[in-house]
N, C-alpha and C. Protein backbone atom coordinates (compact mmCIF):
# COMPACT_ATOMS: atom_id res chain seq x y z
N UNK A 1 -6.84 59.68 -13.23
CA UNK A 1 -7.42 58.35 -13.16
C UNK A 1 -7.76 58.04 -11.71
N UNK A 2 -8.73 57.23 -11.29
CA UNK A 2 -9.33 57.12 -9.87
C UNK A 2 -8.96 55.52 -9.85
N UNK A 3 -8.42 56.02 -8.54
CA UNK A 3 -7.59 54.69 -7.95
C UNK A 3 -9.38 53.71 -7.51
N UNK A 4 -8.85 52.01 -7.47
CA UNK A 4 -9.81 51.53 -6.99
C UNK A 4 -10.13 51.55 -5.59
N UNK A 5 -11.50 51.63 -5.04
CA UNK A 5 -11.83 51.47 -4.19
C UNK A 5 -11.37 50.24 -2.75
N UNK A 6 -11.15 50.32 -1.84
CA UNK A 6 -11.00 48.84 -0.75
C UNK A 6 -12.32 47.74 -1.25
N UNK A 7 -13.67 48.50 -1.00
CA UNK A 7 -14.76 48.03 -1.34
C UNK A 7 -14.52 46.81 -2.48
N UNK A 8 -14.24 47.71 -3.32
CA UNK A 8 -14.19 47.12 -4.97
C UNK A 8 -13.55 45.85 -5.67
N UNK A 9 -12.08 46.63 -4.50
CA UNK A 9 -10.47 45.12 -4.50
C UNK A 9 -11.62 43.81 -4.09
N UNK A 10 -11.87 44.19 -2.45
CA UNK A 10 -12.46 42.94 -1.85
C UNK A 10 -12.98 42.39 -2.68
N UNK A 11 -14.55 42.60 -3.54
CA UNK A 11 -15.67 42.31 -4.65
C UNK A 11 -14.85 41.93 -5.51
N UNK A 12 -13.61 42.26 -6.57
CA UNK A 12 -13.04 41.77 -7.16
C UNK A 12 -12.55 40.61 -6.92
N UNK A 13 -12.10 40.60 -5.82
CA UNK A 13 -11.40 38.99 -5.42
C UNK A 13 -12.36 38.26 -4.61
N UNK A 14 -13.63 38.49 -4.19
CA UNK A 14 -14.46 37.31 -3.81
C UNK A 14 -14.64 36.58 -5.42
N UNK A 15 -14.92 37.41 -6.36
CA UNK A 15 -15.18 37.14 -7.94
C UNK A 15 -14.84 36.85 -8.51
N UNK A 16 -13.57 37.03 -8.52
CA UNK A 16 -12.42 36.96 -9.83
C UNK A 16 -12.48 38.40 -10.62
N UNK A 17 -11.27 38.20 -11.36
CA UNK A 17 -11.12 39.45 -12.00
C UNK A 17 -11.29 39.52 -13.04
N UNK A 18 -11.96 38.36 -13.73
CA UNK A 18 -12.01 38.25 -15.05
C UNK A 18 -13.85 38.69 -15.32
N UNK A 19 -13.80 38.64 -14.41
CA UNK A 19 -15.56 39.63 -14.68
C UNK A 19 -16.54 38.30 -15.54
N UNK A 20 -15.86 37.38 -15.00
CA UNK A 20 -16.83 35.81 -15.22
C UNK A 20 -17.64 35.45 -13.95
N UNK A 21 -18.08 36.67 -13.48
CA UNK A 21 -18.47 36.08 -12.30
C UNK A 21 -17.98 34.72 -11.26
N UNK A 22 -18.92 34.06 -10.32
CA UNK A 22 -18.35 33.19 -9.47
C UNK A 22 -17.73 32.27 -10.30
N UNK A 23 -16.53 31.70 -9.79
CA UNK A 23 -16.13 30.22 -10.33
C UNK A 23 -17.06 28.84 -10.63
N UNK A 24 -17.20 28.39 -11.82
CA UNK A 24 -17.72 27.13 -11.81
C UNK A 24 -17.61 26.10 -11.29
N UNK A 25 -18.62 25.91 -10.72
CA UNK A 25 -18.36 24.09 -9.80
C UNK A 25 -17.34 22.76 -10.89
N UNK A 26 -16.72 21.83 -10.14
CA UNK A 26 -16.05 21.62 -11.28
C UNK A 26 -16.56 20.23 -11.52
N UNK A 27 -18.33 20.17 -11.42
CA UNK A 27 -18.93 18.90 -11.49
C UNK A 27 -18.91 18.38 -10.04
N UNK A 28 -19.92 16.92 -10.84
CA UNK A 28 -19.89 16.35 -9.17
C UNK A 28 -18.71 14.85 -9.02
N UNK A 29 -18.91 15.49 -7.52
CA UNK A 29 -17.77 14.63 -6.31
C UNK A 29 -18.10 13.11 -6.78
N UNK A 30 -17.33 12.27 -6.48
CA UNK A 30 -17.63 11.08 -6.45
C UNK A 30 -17.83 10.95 -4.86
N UNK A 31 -18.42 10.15 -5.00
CA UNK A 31 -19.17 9.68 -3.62
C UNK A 31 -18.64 8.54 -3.09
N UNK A 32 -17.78 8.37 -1.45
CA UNK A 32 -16.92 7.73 -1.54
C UNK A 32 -17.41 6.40 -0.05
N UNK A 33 -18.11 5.22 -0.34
CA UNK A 33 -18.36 4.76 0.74
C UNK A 33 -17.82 3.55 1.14
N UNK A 34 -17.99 2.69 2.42
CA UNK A 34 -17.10 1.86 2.50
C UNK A 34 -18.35 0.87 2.18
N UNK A 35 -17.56 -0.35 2.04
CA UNK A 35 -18.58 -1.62 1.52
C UNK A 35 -17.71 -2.57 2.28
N UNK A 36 -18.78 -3.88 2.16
CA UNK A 36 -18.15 -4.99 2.37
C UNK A 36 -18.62 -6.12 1.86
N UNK A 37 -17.60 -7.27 1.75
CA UNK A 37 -18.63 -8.61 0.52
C UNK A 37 -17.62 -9.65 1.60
N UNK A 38 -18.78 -10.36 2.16
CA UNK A 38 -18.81 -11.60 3.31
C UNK A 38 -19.98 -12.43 2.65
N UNK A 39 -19.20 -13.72 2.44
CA UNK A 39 -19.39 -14.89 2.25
C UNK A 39 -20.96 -15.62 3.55
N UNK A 40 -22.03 -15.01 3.32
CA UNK A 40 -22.60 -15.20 4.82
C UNK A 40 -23.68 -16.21 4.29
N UNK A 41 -24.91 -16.94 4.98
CA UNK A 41 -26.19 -18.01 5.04
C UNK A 41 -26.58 -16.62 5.09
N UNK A 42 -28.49 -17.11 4.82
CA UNK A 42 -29.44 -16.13 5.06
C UNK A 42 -29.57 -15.88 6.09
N UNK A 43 -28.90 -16.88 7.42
CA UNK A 43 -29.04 -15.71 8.93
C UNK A 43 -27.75 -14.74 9.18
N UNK A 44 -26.55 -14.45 8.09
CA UNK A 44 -25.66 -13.91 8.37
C UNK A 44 -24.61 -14.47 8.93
N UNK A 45 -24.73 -15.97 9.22
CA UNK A 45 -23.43 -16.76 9.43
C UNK A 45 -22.38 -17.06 8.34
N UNK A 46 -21.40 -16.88 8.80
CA UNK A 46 -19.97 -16.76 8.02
C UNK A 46 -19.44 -18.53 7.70
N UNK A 47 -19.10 -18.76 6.95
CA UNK A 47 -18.24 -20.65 7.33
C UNK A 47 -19.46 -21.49 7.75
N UNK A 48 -20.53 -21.27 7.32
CA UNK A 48 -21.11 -22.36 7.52
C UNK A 48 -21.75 -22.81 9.57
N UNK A 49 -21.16 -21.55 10.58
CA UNK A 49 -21.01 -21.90 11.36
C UNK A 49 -19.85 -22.58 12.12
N UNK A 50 -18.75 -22.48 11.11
CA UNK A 50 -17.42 -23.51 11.59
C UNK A 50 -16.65 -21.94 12.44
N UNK A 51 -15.92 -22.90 12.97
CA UNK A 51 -15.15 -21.90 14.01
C UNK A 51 -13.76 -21.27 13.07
N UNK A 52 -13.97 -19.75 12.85
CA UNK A 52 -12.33 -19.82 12.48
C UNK A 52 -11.20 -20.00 12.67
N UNK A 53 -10.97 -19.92 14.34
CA UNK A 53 -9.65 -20.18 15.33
C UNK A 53 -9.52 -21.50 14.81
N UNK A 54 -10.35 -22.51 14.63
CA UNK A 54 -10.32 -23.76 15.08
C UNK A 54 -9.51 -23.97 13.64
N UNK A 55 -9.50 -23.61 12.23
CA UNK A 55 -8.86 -23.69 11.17
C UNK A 55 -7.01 -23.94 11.28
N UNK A 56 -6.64 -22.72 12.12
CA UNK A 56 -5.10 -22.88 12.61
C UNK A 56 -5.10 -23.42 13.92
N UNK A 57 -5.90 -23.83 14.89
CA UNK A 57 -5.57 -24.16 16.06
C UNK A 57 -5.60 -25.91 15.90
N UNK A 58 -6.45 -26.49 15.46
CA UNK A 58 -7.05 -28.06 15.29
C UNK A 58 -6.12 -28.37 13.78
N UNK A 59 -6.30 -27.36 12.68
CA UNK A 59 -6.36 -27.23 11.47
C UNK A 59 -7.32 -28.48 10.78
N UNK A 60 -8.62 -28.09 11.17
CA UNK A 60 -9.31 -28.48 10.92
C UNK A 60 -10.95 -27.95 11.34
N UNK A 61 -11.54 -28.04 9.90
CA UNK A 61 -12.91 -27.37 10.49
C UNK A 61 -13.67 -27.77 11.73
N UNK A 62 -13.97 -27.15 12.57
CA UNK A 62 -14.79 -27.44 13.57
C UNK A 62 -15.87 -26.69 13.70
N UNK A 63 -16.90 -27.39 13.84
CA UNK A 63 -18.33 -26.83 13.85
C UNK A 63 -18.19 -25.85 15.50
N UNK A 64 -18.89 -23.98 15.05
CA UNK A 64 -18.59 -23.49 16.57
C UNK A 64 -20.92 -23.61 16.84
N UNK A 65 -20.52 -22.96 18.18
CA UNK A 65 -21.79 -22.64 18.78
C UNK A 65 -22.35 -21.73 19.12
N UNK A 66 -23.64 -21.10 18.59
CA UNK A 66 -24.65 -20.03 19.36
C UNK A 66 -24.51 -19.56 20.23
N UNK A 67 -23.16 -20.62 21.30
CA UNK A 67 -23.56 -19.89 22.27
C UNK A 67 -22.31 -18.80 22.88
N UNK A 68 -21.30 -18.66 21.30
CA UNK A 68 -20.18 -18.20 21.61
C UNK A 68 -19.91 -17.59 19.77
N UNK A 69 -20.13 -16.57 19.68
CA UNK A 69 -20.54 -15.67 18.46
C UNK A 69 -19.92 -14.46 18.71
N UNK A 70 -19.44 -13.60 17.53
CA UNK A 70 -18.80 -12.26 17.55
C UNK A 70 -18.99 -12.17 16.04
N UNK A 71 -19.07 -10.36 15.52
CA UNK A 71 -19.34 -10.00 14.82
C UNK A 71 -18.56 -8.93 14.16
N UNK A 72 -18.32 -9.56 13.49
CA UNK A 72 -17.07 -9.06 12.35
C UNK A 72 -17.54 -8.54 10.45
N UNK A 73 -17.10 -7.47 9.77
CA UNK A 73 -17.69 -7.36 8.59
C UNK A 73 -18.45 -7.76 7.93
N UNK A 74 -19.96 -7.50 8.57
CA UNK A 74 -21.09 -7.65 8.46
C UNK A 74 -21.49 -9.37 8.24
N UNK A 75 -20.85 -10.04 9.27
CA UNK A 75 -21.17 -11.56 9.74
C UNK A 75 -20.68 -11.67 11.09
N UNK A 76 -21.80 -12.59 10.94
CA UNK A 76 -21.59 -13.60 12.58
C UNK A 76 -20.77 -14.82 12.37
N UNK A 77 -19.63 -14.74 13.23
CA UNK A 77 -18.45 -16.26 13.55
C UNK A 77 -19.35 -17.13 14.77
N UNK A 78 -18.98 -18.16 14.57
CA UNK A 78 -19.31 -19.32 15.60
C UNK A 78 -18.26 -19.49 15.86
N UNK A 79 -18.19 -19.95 17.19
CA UNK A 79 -16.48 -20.46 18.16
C UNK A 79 -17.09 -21.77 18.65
N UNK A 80 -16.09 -23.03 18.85
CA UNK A 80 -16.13 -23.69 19.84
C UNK A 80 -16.02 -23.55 20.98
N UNK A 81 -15.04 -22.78 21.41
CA UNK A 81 -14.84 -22.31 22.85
C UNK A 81 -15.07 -21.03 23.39
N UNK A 82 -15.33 -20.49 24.15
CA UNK A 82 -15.05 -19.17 24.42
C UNK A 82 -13.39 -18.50 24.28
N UNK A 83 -12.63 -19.51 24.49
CA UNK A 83 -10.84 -19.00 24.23
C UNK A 83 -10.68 -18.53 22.82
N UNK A 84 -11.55 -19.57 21.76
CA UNK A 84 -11.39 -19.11 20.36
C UNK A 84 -11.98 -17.93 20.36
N UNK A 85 -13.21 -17.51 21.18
CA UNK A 85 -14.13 -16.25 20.81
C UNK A 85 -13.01 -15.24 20.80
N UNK A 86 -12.73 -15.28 22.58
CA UNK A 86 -11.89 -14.24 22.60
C UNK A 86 -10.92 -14.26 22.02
N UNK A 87 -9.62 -15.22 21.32
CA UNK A 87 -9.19 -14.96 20.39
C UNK A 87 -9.20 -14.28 19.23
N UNK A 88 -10.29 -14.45 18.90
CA UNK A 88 -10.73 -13.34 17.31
C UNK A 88 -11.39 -12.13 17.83
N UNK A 89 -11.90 -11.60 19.14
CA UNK A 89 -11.80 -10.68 19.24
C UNK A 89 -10.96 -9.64 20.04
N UNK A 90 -9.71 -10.31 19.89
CA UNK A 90 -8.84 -9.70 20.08
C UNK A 90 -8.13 -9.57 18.92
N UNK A 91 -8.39 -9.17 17.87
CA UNK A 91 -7.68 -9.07 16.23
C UNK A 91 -8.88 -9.72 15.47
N UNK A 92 -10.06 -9.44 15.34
CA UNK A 92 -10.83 -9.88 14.09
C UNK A 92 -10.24 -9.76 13.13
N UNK A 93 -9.90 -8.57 12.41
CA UNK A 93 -9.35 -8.39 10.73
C UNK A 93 -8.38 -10.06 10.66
N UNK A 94 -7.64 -9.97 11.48
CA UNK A 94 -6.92 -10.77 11.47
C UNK A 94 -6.89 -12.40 11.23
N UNK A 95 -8.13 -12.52 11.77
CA UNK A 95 -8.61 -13.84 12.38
C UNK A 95 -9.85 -14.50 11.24
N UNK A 96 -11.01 -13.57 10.73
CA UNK A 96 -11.93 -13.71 9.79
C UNK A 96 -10.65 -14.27 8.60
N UNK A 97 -11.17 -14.64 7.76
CA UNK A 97 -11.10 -15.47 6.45
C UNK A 97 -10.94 -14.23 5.75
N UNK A 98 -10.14 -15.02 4.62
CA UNK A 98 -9.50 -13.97 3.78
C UNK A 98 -10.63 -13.53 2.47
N UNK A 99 -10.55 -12.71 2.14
CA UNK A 99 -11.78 -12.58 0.67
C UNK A 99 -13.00 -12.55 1.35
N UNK A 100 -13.47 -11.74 2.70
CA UNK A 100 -14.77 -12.45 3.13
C UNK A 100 -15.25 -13.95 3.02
N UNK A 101 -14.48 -14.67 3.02
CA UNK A 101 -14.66 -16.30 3.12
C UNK A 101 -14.71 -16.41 1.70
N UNK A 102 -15.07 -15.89 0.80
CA UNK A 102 -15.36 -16.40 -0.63
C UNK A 102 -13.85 -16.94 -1.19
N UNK A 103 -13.96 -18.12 -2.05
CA UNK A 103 -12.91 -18.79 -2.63
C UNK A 103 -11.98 -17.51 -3.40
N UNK A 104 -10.74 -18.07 -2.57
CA UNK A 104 -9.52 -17.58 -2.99
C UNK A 104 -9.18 -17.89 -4.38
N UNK A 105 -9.09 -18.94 -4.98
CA UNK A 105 -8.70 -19.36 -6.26
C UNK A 105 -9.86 -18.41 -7.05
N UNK A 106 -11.11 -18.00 -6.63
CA UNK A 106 -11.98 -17.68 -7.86
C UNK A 106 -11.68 -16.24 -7.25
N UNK A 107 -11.10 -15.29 -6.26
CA UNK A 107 -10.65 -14.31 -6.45
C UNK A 107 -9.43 -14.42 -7.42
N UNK A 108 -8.86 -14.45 -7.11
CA UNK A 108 -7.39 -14.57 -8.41
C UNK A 108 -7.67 -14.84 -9.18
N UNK A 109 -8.90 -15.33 -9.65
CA UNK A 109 -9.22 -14.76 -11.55
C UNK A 109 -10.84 -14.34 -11.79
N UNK A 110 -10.46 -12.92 -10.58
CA UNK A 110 -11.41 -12.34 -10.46
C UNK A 110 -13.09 -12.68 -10.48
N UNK A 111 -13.28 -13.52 -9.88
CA UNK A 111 -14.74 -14.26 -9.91
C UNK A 111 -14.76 -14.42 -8.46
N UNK A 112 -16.24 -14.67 -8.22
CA UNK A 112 -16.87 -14.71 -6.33
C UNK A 112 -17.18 -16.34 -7.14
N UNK A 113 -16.64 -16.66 -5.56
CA UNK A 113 -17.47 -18.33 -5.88
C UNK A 113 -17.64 -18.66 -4.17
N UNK A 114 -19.09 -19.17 -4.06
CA UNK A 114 -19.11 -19.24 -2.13
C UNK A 114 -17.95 -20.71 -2.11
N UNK A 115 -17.31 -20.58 -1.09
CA UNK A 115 -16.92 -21.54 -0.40
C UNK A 115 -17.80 -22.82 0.45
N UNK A 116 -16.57 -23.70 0.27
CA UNK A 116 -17.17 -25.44 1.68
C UNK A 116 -16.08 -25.30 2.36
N UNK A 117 -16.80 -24.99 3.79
CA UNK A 117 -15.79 -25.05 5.08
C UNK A 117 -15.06 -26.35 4.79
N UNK A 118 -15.05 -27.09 4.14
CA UNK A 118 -13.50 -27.94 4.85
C UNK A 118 -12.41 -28.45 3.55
N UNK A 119 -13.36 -27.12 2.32
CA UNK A 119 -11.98 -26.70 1.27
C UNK A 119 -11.12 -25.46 1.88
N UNK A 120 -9.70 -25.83 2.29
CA UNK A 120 -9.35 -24.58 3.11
C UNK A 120 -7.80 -24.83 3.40
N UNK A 121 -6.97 -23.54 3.36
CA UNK A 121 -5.52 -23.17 3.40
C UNK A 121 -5.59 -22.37 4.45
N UNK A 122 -4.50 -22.62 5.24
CA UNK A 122 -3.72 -21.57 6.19
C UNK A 122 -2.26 -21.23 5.55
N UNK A 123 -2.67 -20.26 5.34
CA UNK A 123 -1.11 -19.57 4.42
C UNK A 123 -0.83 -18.18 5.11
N UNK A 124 0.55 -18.83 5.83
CA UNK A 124 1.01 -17.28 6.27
C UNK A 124 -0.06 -16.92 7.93
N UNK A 125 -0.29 -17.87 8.15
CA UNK A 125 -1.27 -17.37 8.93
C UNK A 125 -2.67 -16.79 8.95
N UNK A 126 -3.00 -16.73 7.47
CA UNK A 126 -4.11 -16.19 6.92
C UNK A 126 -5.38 -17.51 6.33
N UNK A 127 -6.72 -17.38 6.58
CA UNK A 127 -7.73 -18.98 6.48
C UNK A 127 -7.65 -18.14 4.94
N UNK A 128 -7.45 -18.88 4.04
CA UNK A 128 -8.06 -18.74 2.70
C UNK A 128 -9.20 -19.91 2.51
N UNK A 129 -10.57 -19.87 2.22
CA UNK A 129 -11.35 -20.69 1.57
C UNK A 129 -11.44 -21.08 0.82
N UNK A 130 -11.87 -22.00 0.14
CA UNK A 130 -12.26 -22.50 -1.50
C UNK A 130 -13.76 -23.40 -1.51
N UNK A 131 -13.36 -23.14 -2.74
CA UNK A 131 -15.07 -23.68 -3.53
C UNK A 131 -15.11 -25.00 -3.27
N UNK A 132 -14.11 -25.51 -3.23
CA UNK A 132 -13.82 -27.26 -3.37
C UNK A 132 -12.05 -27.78 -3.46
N UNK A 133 -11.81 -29.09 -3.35
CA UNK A 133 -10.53 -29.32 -3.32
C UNK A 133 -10.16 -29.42 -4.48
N UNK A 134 -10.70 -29.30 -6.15
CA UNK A 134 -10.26 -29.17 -7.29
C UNK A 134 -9.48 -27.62 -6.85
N UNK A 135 -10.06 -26.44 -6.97
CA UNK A 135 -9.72 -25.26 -7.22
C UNK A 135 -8.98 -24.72 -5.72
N UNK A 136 -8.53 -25.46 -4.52
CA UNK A 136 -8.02 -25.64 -3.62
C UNK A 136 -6.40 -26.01 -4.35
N UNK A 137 -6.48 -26.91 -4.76
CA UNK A 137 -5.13 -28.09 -5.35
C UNK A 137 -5.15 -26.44 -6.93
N UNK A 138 -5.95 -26.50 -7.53
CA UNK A 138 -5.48 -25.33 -8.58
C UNK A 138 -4.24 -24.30 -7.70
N UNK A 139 -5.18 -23.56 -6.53
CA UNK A 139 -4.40 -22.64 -5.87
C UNK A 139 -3.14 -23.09 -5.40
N UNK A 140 -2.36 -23.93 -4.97
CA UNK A 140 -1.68 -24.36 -4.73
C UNK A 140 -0.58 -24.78 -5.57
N UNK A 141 -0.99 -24.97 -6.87
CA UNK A 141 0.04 -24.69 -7.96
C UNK A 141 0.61 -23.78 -7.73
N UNK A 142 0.39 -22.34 -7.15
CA UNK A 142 1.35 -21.39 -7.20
C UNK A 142 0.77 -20.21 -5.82
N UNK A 143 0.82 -20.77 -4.99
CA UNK A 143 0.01 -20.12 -3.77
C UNK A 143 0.50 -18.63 -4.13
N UNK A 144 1.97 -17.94 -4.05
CA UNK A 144 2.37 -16.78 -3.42
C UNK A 144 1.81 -15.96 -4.87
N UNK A 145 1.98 -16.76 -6.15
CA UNK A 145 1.18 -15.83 -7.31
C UNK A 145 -0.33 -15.81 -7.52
N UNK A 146 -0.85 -16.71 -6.41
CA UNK A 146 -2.96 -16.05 -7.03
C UNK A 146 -2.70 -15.52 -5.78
N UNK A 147 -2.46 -15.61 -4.75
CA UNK A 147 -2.57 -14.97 -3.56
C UNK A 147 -2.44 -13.52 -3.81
N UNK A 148 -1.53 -13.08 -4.54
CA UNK A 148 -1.25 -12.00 -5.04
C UNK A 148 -1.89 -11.08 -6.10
N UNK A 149 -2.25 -12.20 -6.84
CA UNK A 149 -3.37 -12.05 -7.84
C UNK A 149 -5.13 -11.45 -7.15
N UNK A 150 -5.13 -12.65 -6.17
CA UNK A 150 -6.61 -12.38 -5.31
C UNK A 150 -6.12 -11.01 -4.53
N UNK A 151 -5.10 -10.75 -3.81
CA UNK A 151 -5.10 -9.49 -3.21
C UNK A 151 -5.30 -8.32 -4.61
N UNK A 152 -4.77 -8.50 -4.86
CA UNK A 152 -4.87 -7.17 -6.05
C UNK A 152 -6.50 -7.33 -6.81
N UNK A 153 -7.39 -8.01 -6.79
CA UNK A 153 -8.58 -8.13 -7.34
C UNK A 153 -9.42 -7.81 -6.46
N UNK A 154 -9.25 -8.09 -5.08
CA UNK A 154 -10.22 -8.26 -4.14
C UNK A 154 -10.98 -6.77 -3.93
N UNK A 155 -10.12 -5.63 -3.78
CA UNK A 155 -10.92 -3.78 -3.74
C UNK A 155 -11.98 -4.05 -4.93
N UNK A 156 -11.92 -4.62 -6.03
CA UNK A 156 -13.11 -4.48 -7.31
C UNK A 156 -13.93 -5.23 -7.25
N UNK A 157 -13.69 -6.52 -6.70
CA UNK A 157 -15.12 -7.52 -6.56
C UNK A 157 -15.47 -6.95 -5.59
N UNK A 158 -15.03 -6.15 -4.00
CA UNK A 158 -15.57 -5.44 -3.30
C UNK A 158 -16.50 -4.46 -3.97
N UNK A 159 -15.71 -3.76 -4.49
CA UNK A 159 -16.61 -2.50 -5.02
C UNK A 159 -17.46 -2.80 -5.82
N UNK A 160 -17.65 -3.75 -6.60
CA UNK A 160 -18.75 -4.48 -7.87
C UNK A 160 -19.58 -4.83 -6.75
N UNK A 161 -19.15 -5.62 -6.07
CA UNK A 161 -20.56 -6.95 -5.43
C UNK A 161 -20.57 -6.60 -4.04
N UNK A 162 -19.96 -5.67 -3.29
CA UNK A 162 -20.09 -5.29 -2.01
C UNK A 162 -21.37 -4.35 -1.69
N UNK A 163 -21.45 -4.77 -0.28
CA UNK A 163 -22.74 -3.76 0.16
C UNK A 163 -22.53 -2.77 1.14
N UNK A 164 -23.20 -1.81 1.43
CA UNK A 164 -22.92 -1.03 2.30
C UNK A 164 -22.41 -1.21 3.65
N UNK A 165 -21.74 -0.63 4.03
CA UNK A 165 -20.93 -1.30 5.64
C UNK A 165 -21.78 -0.72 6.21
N UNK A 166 -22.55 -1.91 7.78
CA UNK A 166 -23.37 -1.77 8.17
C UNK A 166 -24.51 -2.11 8.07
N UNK A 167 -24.78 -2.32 6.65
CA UNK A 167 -26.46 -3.68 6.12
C UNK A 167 -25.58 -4.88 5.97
N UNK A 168 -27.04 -5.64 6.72
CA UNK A 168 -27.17 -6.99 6.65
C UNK A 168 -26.70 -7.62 5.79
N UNK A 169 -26.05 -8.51 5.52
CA UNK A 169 -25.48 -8.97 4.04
C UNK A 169 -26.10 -10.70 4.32
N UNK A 170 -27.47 -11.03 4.44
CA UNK A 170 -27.97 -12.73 4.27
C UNK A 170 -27.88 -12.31 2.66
C-alpha cells in the first residue's frame, strides 16, 4: 500500500477530508452599525435651544446661545454661558438628555414622543424629558420602575428609528 504523499496531507487539509470540497460559507454576517435617535429641530438643535447644564444648575430651563454650542450625538446644545459649554464638554454622554431628549415616560412603554423643554426631571443626576407635565406626573408614579423600563427599551427604539452615526438627524 503507498503511503500518502506531504503534497496530498497539505491538499487534504486545506479541503477537508471528506472530499466535499471547500467548506460552505455559513450565510451572511449581519451587519453591525452604530446609530443614533436625538430628539433635534430641522437645524439639528437639541431642547429647543435650552441649555442642558442650566436643567441641574438653575433647575430650570434656560434658553442657551449661538454663540456657545457643542456637538454631541448627532445634535447641537446651546449653553448660556461658556462655563456650562465647557461643562458638557467635559463629559457630554453625561450631560446630554437621557433617550436623546425624547420623552422618558413614552420610552418606558416603548413609544418616541418629542419632548417641551420645560416638561423635565433630574433624576440621579440624569435630564430626563417629557412630552408634557401629564406624562411627566405619569413618570413619577414610579420613577426607578419606567426608568428602568425606558433603559431596557431604549437599544430598540434606537435600532427601529435611529440613523446612522454621523448623518444629520433635522
Amino acid at each position: 500500500m503507498r503511503k500518502p504523499s506531504l503534497i496530498g496531507l497539505v491538499i487534504a487539509a486545506m479541503f477537508g477530508c471528506g472530499g466535499g470540497g471547500p467548506a460552505r460559507p455559513e450565510g451572511p454576517k449581519p451587519v453591525v452599525t452604530d446609530r443614533v435617535l436625538v430628539n433635534v429641530d430641522a437645524n439639528g438643535v437639541a431642547l429647543d435651544g435650552h441649555d442642558p447644564i442650566a436643567y441641574t444648575t438653575d433647575g430650570a430651563p434656560v434658553q442657551g446661545s449661538s454663540a456657545h454650542v457643542a456637538r454631541h450625538g448627532g445634535a447641537v446644545y446651546h449653553f448660556a454661558t461658556a462655563e456650562h459649554q465647557a461643562t458638557f464638554e467635559a463629559d457630554r454622554a453625561k450631560h446630554a438628555p437621557a433617550y436623546g431628549g425624547y420623552c422618558a415616560f413614552a420610552a418606558s412603554q416603548n413609544r418616541l414622543s418629542p419632548s417641551d423643554p420645560t416638561a423635565f426631571l433630574v433624576l440621579d443626576g440624569q435630564l430626563l424629558m417629557f412630552t408634557n407635565a401629564e406624562f411627566l406626573e405619569m413618570f413619577q408614579k414610579d420613577p426607578a420602575g419606567n426608568k428602568a423600563k425606558a433603559d431596557a427599551n431604549w437599544p430598540g427604539l434606537v435600532t427601529q428609528h435611529g440613523k446612522p452615526a454621523g448623518v444629520a438627524t433635522p
